[in-house]
C-alpha atoms as a PDB file:
ATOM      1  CA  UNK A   1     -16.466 -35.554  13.809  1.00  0.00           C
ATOM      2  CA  UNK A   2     -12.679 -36.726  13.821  1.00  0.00           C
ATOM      3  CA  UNK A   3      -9.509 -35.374  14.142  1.00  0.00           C
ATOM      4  CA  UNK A   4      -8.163 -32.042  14.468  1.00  0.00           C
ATOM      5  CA  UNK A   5      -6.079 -32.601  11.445  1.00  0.00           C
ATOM      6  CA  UNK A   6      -8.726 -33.363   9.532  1.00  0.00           C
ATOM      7  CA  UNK A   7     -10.066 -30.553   7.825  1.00  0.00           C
ATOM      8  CA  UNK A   8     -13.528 -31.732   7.628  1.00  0.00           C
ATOM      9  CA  UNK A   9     -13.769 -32.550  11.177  1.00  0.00           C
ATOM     10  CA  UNK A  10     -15.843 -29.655  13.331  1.00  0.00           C
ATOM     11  CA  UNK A  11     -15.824 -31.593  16.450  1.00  0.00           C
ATOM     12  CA  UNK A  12     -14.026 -33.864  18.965  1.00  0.00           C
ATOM     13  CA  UNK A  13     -15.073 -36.899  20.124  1.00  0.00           C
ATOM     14  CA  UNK A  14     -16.188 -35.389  22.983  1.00  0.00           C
ATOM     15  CA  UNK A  15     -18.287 -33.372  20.798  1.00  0.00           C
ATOM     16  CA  UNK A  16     -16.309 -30.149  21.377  1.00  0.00           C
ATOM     17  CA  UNK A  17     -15.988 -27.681  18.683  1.00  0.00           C
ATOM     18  CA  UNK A  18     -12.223 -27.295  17.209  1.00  0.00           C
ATOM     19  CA  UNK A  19     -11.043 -23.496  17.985  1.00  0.00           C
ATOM     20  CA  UNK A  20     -13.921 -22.261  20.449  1.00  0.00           C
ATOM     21  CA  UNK A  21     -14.080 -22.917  23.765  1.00  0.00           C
ATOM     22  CA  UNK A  22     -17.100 -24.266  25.451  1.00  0.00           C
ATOM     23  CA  UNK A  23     -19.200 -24.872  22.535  1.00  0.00           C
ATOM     24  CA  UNK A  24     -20.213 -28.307  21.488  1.00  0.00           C
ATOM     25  CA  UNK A  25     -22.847 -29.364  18.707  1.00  0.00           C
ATOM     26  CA  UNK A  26     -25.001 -32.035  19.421  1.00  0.00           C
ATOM     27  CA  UNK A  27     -27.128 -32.496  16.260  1.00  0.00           C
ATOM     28  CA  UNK A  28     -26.996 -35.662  13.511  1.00  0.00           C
ATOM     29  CA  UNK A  29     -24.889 -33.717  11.187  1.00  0.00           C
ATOM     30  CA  UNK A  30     -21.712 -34.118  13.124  1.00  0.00           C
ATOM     31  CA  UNK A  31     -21.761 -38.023  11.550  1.00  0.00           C
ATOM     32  CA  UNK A  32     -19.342 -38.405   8.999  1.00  0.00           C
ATOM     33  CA  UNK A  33     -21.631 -40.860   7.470  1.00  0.00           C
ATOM     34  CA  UNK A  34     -25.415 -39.929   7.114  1.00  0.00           C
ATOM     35  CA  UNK A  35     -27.468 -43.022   7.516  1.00  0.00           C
ATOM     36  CA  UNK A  36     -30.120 -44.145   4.900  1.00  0.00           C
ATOM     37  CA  UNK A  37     -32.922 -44.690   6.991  1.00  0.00           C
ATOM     38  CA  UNK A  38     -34.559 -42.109   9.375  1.00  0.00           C
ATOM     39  CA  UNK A  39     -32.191 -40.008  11.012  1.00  0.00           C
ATOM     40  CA  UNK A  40     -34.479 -39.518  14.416  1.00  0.00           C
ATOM     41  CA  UNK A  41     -32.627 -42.117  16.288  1.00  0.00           C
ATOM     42  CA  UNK A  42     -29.113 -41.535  15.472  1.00  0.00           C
ATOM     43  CA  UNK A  43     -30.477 -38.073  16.966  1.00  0.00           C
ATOM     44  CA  UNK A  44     -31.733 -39.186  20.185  1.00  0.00           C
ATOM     45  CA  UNK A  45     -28.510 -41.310  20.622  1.00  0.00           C
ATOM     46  CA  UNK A  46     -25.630 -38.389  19.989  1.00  0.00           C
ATOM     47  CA  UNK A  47     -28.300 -36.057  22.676  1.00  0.00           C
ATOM     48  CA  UNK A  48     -28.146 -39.395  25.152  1.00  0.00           C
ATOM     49  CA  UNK A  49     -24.144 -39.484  24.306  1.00  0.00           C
ATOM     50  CA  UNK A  50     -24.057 -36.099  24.740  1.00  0.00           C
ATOM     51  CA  UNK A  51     -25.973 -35.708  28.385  1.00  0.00           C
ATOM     52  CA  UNK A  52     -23.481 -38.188  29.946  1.00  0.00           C
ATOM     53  CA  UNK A  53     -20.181 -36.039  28.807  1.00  0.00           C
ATOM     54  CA  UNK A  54     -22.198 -33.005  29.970  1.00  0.00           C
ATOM     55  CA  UNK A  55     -22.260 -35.016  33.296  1.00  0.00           C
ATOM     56  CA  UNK A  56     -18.906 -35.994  33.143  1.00  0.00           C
ATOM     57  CA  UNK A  57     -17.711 -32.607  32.865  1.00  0.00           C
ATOM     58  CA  UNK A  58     -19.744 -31.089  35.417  1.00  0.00           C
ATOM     59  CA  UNK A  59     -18.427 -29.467  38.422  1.00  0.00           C
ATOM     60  CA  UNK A  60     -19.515 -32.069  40.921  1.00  0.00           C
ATOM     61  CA  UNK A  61     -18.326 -29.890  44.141  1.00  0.00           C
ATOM     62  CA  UNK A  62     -20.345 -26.956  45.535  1.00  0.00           C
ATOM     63  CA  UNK A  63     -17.216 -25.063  45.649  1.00  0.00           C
ATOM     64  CA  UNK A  64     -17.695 -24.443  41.590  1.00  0.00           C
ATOM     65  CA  UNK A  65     -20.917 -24.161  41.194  1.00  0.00           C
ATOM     66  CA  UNK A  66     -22.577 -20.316  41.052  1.00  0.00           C
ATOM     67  CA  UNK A  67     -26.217 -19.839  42.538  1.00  0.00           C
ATOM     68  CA  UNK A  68     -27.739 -16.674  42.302  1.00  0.00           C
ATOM     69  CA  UNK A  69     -30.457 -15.414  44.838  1.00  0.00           C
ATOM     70  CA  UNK A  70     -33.852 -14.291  42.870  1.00  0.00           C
ATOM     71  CA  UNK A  71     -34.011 -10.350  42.612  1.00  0.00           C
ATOM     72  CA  UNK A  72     -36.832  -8.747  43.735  1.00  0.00           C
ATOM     73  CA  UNK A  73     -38.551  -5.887  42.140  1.00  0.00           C
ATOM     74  CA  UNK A  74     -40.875  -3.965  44.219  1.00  0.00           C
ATOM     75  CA  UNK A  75     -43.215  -1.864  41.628  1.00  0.00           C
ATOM     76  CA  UNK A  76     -45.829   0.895  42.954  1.00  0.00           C
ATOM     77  CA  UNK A  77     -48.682  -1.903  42.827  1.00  0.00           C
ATOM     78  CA  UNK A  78     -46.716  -4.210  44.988  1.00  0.00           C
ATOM     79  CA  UNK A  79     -46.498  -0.447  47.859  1.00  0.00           C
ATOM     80  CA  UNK A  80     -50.070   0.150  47.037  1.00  0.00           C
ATOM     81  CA  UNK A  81     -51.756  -3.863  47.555  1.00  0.00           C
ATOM     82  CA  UNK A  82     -49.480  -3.581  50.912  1.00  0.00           C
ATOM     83  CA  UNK A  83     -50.896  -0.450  51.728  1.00  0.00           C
ATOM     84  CA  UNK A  84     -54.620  -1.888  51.104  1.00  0.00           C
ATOM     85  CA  UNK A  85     -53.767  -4.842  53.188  1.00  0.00           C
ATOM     86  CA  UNK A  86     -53.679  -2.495  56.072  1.00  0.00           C
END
């Protein structure tokens, strides 16, 4: 993580990867210091960090947001249990 001029940096502070669009890395090796200890906390706190920015960046009207209607597949078992229902 750092700067863009920094040619050891991968990703913004917003977690963002430099030079691909809507791809961000949330895993403990975007630290540019590893800790000592265990590294399962660190962890859970970048995925915490990164939740909220996912929030934050979220379309928050209706107006953006896609929903698809579930497809439905009729199969020859699905004509013949109707038939049997008859």
């Amino acid at each position: 993580m750092g700067k863009a001029t920094d040619p050891a940096a991968v990703v913004d502070a917003r977690l963002r990867v430099y030079g691909i669009k809507r791809l961000k890395v949330v895993d403990v090796f975007i630290m540019p210091n590893v800790v000592s200890g265990n590294t399962n906390a660190p962890t859970i706190i970048i995925g915490e960090r990164e939740s909220g920015l996912i929030k934050e960046d979220w379309p928050h009207n209706k107006e953006n947001v896609v929903i698809k209607q579930p497809m439905t597949i009729k199969t020859k078992f699905h004509e013949e249990k109707k038939e049997s229902k008859e």
